[in-house]
C-alpha atoms as a PDB file:
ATOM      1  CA  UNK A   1     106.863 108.578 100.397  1.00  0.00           C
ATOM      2  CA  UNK A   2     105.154 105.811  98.850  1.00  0.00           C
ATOM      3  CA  UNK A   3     103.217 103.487 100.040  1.00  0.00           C
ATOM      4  CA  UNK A   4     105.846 100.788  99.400  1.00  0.00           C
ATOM      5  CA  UNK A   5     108.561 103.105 100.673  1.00  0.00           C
ATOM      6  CA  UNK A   6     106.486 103.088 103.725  1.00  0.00           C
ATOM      7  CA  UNK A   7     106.051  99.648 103.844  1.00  0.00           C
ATOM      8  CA  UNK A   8     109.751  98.694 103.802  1.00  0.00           C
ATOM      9  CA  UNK A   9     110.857 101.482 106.351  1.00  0.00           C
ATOM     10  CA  UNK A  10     108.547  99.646 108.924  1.00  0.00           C
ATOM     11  CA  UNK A  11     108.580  96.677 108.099  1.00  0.00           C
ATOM     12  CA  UNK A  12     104.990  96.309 106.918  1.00  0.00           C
ATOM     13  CA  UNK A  13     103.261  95.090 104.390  1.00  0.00           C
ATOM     14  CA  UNK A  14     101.760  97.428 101.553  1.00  0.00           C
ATOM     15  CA  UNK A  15      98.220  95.926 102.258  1.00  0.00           C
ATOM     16  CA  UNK A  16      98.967  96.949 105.963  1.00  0.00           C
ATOM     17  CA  UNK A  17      99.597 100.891 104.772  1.00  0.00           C
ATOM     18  CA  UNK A  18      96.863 100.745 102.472  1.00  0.00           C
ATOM     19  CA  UNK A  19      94.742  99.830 105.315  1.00  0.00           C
ATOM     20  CA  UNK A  20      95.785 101.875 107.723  1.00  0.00           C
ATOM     21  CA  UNK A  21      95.517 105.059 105.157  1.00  0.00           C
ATOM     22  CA  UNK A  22      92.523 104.103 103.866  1.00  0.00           C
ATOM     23  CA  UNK A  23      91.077 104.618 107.418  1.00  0.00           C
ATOM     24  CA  UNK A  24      93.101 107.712 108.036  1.00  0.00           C
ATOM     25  CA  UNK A  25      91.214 109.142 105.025  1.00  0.00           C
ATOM     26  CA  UNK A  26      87.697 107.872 106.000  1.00  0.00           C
ATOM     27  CA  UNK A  27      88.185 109.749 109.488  1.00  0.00           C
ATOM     28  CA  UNK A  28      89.360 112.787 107.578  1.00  0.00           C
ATOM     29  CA  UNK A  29      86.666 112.122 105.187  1.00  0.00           C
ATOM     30  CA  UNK A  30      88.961 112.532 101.872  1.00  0.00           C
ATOM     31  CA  UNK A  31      89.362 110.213  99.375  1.00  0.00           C
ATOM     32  CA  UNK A  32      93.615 110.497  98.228  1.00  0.00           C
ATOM     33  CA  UNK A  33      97.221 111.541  99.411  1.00  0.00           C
ATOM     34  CA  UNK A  34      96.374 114.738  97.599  1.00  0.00           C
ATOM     35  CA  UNK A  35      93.711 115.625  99.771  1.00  0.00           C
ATOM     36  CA  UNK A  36      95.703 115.598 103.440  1.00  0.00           C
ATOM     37  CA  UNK A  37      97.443 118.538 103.340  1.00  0.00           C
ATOM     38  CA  UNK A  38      94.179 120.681 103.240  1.00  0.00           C
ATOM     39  CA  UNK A  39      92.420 117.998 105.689  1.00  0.00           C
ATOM     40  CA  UNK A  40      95.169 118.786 108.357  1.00  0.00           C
ATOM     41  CA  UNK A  41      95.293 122.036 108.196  1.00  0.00           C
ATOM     42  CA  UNK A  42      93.994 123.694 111.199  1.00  0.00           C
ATOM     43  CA  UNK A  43      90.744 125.559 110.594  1.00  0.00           C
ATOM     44  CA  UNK A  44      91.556 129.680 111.010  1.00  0.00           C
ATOM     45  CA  UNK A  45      89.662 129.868 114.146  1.00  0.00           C
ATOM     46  CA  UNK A  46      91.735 127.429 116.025  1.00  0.00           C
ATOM     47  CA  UNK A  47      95.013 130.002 114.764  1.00  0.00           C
END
């Protein structure tokens, strides 16, 4: 989804998604959308 799709399904701003991602990311230490799906994955050794 984007950001605005996000936004309207909660009832949120956009600013309010942006900040919330852009913490998510700084915790996961990326820096885009493109990058989570390798940040979440769980590391081999925890299979």
């Amino acid at each position: 989804m984007t950001n605005r799709q996000i936004a309207q399904s909660l009832f949120v701003t956009v600013k309010t998604v942006e900040t919330h991602l852009a913490a998510a990311y700084d915790k996961l230490g990326i820096r885009s959308r493109q990058q989570l799906p390798e940040a979440l994955r769980a590391p081999e050794a925890a299979r």
